[in-house]
PDB file of N, CA and C in Angstrom:
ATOM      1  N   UNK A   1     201.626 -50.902  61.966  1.00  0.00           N
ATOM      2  CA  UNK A   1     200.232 -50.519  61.843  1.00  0.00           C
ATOM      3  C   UNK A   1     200.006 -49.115  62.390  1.00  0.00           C
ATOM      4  N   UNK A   2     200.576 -48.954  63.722  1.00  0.00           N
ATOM      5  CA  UNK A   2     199.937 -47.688  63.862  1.00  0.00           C
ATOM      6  C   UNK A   2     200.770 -46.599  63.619  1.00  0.00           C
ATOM      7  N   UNK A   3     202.051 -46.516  62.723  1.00  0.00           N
ATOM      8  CA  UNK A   3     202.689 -45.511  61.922  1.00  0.00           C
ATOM      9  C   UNK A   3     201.940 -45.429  60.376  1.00  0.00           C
ATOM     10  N   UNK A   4     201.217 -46.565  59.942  1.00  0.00           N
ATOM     11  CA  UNK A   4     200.054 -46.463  59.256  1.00  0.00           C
ATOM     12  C   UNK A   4     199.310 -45.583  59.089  1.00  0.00           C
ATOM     13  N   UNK A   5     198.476 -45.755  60.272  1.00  0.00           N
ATOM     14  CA  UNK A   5     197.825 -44.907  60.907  1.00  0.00           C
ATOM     15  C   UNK A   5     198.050 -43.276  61.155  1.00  0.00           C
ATOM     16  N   UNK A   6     199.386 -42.668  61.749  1.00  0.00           N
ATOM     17  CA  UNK A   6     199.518 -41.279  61.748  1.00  0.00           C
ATOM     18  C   UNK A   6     200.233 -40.896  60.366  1.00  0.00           C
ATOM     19  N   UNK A   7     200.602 -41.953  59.538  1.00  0.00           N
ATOM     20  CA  UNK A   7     200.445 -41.267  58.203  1.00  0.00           C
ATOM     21  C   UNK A   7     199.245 -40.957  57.336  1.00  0.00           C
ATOM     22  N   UNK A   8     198.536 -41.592  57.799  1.00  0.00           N
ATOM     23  CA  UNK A   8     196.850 -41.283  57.352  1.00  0.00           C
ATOM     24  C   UNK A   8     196.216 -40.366  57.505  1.00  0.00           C
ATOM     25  N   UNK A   9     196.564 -40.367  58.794  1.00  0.00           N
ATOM     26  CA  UNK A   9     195.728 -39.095  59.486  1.00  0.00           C
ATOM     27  C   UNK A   9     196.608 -37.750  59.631  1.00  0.00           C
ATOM     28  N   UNK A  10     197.906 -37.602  58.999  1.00  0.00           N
ATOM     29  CA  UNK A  10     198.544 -36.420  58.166  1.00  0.00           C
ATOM     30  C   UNK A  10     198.081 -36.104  57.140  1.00  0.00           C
ATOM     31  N   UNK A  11     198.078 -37.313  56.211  1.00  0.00           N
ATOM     32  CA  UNK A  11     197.576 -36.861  55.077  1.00  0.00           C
ATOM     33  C   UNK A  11     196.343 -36.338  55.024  1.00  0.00           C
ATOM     34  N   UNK A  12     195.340 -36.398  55.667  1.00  0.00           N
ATOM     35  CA  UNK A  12     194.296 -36.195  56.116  1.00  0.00           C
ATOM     36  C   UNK A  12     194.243 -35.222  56.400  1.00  0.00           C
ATOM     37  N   UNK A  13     195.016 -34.822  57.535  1.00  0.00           N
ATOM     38  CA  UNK A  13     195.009 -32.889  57.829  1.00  0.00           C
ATOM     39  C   UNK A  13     195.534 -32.335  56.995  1.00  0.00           C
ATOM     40  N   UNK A  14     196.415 -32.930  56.568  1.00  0.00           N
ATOM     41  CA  UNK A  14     197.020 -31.736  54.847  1.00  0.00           C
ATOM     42  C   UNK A  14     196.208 -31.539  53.849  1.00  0.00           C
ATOM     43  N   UNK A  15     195.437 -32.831  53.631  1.00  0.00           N
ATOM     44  CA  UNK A  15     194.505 -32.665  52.755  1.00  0.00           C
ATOM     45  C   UNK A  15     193.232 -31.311  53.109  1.00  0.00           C
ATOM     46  N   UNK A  16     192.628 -31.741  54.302  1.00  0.00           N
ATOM     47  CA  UNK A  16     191.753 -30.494  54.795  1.00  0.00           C
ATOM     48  C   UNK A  16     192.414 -29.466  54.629  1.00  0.00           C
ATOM     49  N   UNK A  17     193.871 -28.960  55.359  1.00  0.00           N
ATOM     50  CA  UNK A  17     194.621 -28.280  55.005  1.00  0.00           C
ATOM     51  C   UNK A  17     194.237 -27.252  53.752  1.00  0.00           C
ATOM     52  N   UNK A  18     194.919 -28.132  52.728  1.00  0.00           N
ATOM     53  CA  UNK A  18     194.914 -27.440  51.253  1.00  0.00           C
ATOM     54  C   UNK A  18     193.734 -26.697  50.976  1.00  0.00           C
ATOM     55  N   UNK A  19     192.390 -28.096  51.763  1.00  0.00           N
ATOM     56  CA  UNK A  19     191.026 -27.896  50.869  1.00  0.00           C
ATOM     57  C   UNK A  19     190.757 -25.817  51.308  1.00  0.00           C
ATOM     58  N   UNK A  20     191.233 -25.997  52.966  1.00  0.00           N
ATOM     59  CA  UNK A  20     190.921 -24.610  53.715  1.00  0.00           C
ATOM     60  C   UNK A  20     191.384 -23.199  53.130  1.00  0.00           C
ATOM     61  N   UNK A  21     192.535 -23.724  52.246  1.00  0.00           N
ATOM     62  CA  UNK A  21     193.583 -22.451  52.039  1.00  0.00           C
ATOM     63  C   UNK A  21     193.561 -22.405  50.217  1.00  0.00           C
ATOM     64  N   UNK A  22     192.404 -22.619  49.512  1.00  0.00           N
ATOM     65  CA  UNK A  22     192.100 -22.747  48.098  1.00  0.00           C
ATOM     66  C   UNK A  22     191.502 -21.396  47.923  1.00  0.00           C
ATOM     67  N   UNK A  23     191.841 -21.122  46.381  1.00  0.00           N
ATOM     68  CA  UNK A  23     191.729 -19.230  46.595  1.00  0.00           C
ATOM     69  C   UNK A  23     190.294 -18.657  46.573  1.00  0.00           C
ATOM     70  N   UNK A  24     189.983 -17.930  47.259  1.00  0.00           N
ATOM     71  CA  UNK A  24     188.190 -17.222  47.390  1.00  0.00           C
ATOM     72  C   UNK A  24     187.489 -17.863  46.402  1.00  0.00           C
ATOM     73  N   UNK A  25     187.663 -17.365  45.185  1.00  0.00           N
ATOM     74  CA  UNK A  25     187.191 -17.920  44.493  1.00  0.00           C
ATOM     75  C   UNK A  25     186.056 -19.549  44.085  1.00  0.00           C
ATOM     76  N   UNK A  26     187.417 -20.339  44.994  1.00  0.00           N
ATOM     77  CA  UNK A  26     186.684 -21.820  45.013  1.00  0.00           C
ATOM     78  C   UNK A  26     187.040 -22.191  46.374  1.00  0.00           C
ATOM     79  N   UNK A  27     186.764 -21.399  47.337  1.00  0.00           N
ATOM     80  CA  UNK A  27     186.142 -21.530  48.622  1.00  0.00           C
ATOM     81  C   UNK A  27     185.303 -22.138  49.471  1.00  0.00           C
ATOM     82  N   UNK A  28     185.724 -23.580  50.127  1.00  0.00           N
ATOM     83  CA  UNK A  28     184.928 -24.445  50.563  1.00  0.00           C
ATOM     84  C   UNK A  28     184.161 -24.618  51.586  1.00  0.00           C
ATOM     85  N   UNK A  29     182.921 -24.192  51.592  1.00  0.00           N
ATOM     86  CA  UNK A  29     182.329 -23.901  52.872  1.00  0.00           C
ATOM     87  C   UNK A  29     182.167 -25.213  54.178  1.00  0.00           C
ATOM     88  N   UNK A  30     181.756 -24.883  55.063  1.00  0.00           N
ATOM     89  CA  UNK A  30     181.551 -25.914  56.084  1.00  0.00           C
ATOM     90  C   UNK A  30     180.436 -26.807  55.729  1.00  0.00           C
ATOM     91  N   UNK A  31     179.388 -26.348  55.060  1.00  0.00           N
ATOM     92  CA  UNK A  31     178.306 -27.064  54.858  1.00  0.00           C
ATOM     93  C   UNK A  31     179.422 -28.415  53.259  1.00  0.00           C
ATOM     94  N   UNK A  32     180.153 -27.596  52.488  1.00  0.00           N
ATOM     95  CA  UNK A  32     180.885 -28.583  51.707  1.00  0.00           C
ATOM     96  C   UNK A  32     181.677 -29.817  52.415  1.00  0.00           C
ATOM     97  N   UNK A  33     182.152 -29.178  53.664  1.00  0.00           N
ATOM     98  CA  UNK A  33     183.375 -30.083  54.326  1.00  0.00           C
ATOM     99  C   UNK A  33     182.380 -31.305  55.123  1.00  0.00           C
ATOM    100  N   UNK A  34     181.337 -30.577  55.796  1.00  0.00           N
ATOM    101  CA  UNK A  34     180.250 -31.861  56.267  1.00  0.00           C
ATOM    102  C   UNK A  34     179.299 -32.399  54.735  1.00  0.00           C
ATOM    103  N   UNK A  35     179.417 -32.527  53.796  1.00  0.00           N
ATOM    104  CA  UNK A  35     178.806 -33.414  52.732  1.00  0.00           C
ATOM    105  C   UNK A  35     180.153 -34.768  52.401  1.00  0.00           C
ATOM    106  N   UNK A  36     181.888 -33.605  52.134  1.00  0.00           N
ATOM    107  CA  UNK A  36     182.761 -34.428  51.827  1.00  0.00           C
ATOM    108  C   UNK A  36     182.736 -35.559  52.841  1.00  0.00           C
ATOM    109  N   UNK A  37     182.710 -35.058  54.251  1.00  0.00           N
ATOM    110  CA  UNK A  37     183.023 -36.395  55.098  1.00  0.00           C
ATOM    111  C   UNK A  37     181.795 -37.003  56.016  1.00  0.00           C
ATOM    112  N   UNK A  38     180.576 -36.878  55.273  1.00  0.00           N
ATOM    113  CA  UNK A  38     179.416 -37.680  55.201  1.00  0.00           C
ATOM    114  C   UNK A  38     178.971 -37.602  56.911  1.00  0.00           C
ATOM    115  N   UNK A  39     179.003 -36.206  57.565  1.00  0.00           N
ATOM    116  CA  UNK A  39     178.425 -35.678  58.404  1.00  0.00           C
ATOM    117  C   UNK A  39     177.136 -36.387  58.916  1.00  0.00           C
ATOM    118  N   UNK A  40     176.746 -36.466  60.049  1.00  0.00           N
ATOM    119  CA  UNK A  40     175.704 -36.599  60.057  1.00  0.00           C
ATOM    120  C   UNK A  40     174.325 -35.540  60.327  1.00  0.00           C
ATOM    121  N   UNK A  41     173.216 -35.535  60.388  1.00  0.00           N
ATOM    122  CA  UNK A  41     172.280 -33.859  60.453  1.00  0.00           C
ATOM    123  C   UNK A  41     172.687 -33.402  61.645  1.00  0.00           C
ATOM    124  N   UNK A  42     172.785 -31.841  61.602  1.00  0.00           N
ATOM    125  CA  UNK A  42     172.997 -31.601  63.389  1.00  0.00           C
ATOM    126  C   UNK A  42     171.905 -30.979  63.735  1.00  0.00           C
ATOM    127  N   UNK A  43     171.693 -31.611  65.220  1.00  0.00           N
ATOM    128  CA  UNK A  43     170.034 -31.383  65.864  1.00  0.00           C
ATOM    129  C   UNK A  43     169.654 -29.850  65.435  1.00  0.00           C
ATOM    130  N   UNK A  44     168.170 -30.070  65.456  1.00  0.00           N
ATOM    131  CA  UNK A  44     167.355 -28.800  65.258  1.00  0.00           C
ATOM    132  C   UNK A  44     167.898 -27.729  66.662  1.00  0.00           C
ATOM    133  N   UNK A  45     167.709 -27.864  67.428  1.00  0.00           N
ATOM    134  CA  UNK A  45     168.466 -27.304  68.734  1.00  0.00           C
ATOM    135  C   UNK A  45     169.691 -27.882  69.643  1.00  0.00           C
ATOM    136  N   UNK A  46     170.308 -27.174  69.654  1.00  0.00           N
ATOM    137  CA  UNK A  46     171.937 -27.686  69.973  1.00  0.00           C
ATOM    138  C   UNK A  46     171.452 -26.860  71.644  1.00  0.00           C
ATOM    139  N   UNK A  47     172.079 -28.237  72.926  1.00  0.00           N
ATOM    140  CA  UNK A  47     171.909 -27.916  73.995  1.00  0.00           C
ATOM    141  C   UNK A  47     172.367 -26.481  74.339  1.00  0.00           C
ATOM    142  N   UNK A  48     171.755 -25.959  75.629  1.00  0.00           N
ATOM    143  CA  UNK A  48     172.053 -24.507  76.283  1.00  0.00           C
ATOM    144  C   UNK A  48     174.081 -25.082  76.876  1.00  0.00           C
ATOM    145  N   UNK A  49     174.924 -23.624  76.665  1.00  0.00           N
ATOM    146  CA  UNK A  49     175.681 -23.618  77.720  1.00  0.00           C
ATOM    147  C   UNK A  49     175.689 -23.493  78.836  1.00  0.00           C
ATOM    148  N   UNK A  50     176.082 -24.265  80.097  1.00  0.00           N
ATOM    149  CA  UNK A  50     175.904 -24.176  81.297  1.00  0.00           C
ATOM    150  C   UNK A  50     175.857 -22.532  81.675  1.00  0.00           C
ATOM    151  N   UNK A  51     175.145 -21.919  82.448  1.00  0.00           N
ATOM    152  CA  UNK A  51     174.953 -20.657  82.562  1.00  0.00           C
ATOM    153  C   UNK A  51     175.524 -20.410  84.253  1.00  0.00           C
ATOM    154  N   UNK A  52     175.905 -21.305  84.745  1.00  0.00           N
ATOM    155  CA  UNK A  52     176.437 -21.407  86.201  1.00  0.00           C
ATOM    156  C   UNK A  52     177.702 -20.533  86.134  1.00  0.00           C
ATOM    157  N   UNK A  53     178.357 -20.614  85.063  1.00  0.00           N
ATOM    158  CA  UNK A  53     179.914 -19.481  85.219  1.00  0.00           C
ATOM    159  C   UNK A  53     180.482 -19.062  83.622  1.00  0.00           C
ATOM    160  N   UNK A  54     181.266 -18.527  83.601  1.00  0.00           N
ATOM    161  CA  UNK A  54     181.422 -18.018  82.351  1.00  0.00           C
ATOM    162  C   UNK A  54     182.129 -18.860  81.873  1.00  0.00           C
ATOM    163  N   UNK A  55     181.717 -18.719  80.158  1.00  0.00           N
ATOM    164  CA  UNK A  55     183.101 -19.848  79.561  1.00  0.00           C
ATOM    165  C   UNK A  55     182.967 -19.137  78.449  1.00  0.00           C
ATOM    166  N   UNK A  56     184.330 -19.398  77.499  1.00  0.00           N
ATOM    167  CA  UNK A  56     184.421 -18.870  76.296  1.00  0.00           C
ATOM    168  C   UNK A  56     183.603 -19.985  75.416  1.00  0.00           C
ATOM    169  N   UNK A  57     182.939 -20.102  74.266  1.00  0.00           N
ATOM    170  CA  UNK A  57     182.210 -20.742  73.625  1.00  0.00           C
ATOM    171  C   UNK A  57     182.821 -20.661  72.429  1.00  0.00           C
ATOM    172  N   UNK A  58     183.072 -22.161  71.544  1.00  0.00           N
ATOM    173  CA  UNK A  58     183.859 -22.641  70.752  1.00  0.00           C
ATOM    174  C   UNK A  58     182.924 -23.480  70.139  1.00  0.00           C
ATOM    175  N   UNK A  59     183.106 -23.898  68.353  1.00  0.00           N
ATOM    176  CA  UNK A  59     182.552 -25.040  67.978  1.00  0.00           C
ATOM    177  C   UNK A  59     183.293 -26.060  68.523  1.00  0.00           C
ATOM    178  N   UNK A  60     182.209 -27.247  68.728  1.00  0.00           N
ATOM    179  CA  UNK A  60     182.554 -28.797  68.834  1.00  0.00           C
ATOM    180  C   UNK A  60     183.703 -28.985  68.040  1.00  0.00           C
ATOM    181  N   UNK A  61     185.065 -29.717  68.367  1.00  0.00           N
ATOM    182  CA  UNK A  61     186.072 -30.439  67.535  1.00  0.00           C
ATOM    183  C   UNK A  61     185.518 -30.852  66.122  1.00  0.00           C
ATOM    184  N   UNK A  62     186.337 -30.865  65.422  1.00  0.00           N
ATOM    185  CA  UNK A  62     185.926 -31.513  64.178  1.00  0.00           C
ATOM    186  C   UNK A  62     185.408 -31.274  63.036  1.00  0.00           C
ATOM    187  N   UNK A  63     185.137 -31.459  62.213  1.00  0.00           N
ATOM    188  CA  UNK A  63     184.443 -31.150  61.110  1.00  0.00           C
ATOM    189  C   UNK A  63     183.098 -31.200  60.447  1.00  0.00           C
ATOM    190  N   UNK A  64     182.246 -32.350  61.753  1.00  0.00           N
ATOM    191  CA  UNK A  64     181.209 -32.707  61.997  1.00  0.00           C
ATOM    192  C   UNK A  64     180.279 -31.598  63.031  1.00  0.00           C
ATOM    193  N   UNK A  65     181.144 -30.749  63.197  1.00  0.00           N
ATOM    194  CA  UNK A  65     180.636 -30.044  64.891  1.00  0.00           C
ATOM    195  C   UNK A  65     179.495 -29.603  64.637  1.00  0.00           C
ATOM    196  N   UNK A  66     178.072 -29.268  65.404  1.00  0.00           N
ATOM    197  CA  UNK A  66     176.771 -28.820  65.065  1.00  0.00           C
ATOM    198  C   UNK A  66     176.998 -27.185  66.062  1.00  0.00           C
ATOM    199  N   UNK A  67     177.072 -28.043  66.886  1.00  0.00           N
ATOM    200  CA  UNK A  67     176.765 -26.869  68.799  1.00  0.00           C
ATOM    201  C   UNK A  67     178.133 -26.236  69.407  1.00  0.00           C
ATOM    202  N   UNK A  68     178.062 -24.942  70.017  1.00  0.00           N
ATOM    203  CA  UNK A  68     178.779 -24.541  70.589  1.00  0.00           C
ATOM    204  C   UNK A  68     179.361 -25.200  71.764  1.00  0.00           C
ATOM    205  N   UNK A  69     180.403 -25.446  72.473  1.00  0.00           N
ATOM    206  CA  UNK A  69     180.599 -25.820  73.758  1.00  0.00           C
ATOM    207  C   UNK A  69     181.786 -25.104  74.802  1.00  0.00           C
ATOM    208  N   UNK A  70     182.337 -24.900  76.329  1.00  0.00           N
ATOM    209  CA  UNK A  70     182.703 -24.080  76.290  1.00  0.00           C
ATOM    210  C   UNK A  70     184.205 -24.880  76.388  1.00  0.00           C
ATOM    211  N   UNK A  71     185.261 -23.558  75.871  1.00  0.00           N
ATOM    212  CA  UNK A  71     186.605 -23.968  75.640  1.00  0.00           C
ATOM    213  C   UNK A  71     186.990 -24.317  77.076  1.00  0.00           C
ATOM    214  N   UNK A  72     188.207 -24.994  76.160  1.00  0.00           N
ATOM    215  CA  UNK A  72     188.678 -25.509  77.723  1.00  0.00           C
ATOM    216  C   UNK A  72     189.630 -24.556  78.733  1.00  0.00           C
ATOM    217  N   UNK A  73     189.635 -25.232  80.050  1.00  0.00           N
ATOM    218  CA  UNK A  73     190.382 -24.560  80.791  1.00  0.00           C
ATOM    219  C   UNK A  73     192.036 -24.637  80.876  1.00  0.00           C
ATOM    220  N   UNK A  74     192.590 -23.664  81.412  1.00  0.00           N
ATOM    221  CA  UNK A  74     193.828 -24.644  82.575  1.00  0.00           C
ATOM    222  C   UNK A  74     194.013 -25.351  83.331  1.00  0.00           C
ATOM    223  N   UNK A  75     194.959 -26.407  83.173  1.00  0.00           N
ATOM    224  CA  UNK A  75     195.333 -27.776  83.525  1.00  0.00           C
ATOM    225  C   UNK A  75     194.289 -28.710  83.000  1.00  0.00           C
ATOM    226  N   UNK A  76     192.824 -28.650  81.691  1.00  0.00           N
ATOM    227  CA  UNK A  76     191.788 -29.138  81.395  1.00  0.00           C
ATOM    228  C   UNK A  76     192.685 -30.779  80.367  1.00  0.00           C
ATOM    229  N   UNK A  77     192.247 -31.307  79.798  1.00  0.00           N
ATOM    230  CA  UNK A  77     192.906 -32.206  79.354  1.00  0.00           C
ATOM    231  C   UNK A  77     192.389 -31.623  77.832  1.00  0.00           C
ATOM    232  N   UNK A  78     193.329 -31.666  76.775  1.00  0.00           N
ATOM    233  CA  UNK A  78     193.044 -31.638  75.583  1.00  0.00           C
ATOM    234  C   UNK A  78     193.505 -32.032  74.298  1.00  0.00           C
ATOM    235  N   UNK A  79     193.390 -31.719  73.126  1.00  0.00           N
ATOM    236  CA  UNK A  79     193.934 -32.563  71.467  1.00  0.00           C
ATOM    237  C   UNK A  79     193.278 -32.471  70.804  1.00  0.00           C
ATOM    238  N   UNK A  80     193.065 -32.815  69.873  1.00  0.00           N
ATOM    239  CA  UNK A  80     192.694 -32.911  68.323  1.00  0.00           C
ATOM    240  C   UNK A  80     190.774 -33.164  68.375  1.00  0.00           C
ATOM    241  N   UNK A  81     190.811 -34.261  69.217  1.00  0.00           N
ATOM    242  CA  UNK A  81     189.807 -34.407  69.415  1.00  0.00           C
ATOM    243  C   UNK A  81     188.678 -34.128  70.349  1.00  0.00           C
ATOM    244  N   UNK A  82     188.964 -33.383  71.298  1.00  0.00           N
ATOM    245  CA  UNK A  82     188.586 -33.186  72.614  1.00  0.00           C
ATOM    246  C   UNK A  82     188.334 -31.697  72.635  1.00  0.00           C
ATOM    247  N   UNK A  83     188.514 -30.812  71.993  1.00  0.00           N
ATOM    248  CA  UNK A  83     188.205 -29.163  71.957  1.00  0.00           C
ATOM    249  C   UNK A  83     189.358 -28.585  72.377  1.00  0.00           C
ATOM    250  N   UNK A  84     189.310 -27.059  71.811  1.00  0.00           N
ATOM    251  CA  UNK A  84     190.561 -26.374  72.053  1.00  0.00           C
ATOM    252  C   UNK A  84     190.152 -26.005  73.121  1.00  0.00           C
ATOM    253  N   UNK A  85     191.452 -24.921  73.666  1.00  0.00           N
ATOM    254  CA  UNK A  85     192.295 -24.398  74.555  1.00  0.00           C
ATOM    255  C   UNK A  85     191.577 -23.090  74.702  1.00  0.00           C
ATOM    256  N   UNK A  86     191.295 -21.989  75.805  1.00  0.00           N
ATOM    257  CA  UNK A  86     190.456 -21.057  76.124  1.00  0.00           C
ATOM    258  C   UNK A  86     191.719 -20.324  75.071  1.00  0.00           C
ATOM    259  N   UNK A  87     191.498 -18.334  74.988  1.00  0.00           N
ATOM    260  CA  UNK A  87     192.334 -17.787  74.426  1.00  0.00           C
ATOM    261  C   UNK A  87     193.436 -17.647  75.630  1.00  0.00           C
ATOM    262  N   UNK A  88     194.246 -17.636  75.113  1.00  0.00           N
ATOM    263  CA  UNK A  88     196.093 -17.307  76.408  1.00  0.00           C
ATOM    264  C   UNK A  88     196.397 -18.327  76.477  1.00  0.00           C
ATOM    265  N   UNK A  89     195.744 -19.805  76.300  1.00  0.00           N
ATOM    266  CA  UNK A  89     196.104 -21.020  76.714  1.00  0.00           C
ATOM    267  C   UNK A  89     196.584 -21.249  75.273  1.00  0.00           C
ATOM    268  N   UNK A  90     197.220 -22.579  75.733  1.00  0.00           N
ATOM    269  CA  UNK A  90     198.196 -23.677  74.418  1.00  0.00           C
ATOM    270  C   UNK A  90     197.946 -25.127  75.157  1.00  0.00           C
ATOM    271  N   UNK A  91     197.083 -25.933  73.849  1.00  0.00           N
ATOM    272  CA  UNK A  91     197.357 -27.044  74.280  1.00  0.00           C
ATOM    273  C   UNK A  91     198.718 -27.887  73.969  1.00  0.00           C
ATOM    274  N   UNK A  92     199.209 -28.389  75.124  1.00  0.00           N
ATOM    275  CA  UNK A  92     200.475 -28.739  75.072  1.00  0.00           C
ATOM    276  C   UNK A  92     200.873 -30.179  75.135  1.00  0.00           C
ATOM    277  N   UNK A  93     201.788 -30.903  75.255  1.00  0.00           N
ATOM    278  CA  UNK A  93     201.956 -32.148  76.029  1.00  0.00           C
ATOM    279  C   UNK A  93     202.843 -31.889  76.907  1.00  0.00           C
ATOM    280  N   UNK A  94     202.492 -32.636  77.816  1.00  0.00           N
ATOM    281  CA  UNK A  94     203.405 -32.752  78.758  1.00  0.00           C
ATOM    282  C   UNK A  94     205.156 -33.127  78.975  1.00  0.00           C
ATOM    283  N   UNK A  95     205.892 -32.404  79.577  1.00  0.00           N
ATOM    284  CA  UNK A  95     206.982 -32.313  79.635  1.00  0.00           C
ATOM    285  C   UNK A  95     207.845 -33.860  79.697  1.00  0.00           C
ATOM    286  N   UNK A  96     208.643 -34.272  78.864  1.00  0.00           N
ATOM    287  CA  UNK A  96     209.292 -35.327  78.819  1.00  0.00           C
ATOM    288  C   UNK A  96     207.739 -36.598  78.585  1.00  0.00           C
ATOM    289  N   UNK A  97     206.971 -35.722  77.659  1.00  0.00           N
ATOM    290  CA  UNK A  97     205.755 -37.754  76.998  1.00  0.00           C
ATOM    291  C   UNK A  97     206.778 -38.356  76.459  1.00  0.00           C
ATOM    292  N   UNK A  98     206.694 -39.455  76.494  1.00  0.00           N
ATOM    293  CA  UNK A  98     207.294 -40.138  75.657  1.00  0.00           C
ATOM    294  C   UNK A  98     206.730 -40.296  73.796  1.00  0.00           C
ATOM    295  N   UNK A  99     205.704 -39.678  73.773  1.00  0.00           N
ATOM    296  CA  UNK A  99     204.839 -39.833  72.594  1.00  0.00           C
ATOM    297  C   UNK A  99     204.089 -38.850  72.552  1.00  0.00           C
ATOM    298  N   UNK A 100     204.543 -37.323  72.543  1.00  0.00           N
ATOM    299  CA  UNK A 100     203.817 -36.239  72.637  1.00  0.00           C
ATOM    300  C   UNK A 100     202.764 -35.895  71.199  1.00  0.00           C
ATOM    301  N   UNK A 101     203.376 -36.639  70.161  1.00  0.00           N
ATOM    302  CA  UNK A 101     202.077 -36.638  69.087  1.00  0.00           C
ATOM    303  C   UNK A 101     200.975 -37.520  69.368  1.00  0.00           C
ATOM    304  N   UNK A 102     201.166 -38.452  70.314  1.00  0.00           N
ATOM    305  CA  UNK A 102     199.949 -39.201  69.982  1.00  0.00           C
ATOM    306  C   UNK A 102     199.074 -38.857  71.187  1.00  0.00           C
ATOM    307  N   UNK A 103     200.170 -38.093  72.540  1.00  0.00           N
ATOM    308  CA  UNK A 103     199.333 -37.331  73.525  1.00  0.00           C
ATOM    309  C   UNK A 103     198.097 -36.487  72.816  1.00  0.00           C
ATOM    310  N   UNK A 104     198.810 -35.344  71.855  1.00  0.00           N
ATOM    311  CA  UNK A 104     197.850 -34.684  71.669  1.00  0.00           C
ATOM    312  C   UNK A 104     196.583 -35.420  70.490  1.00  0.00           C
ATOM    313  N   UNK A 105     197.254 -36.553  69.925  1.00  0.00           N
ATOM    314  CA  UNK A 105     195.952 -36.835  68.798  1.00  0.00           C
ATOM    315  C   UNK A 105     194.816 -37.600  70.099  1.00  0.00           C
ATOM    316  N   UNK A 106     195.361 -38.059  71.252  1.00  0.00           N
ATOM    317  CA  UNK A 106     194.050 -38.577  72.181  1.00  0.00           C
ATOM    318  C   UNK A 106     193.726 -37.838  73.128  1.00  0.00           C
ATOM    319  N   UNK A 107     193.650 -36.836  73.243  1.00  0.00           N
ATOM    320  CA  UNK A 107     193.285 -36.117  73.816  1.00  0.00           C
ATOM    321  C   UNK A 107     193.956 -35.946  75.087  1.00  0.00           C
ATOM    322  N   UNK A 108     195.360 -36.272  75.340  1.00  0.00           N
ATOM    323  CA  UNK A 108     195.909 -36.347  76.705  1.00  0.00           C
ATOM    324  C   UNK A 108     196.719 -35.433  77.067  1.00  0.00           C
ATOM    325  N   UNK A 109     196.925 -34.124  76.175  1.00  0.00           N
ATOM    326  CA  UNK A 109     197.717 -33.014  76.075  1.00  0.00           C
ATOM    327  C   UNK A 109     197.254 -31.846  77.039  1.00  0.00           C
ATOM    328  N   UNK A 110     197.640 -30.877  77.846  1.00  0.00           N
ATOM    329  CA  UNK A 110     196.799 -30.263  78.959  1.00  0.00           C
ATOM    330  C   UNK A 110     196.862 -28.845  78.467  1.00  0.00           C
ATOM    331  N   UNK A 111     195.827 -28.316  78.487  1.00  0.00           N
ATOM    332  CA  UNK A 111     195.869 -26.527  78.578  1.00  0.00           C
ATOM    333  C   UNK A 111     196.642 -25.840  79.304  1.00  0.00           C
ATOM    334  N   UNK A 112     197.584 -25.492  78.684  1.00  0.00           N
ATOM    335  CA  UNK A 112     198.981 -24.394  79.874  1.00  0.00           C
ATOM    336  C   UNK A 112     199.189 -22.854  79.121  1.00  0.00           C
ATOM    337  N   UNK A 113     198.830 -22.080  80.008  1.00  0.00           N
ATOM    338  CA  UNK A 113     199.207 -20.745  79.688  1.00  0.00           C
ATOM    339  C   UNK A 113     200.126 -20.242  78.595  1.00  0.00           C
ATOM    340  N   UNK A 114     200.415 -19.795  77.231  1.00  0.00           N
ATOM    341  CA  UNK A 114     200.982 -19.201  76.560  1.00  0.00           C
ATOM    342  C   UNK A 114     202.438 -18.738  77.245  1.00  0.00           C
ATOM    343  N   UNK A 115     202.318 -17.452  77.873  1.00  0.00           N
ATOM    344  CA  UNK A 115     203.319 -17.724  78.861  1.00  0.00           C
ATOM    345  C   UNK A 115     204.529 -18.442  79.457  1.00  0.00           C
ATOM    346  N   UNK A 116     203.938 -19.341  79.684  1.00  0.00           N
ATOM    347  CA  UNK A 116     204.592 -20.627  80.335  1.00  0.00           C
ATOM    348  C   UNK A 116     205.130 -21.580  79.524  1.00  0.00           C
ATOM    349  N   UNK A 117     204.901 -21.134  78.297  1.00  0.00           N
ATOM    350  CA  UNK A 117     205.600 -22.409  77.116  1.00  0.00           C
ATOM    351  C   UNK A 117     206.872 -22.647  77.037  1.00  0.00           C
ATOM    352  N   UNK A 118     207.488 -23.725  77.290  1.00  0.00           N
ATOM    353  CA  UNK A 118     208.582 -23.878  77.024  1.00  0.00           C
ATOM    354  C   UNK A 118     209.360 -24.020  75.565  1.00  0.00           C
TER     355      UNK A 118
END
């Protein structure tokens, strides 16, 4: 079942994939990609970013995303679903997961410096 599952959800990103990389011409906008996967409305006002410290500001994960939020940090937890990685960072998995794809599809993969990649 759940090799099911990450074949699904390959095909799935390949599919978006393709849809992203189709020539100018027939160019699929975001407002197309939230109709294909039956989006729901995004609020008239999307909350303030915390203004207490600086953050880089990123759309929400996904394909559904409405609002900005801020990227993540180092050592922050991250994946597929959970928001990217500030710029210099790589979300990664951790050294010796035993299941480093499914770290990063749940969000259990950590922000580590570019740099530092092994």
């Amino acid at each position: 079942m759940a090799a099911k599952l990450v074949c699904w959800s390959l095909i799935v990103v390949l599919n978006l994939y393709c849809l992203l990389r189709v020539s100018a011409a027939a160019r699929v906008n975001n407002d197309d990609l939230r109709l294909l996967f039956d989006c729901p409305e995004c609020p008239p006002m999307c909350p303030s970013l915390p203004r207490s410290f600086q953050c880089e500001p990123v759309m929400e994960p996904g394909v559904c995303s409405c609002c900005p939020q801020c990227a993540r940090a180092e050592g922050d937890l991250c994946g597929l679903r959970t928001g990217r990685c500030a710029k210099g960072l790589s979300c990664r998995p951790l050294p010796g997961d035993p299941d480093p794809f499914r770290s990063l599809m749940d969000g259990k993969a950590i922000c580590t410096p570019e740099s530092l990649l092994w």
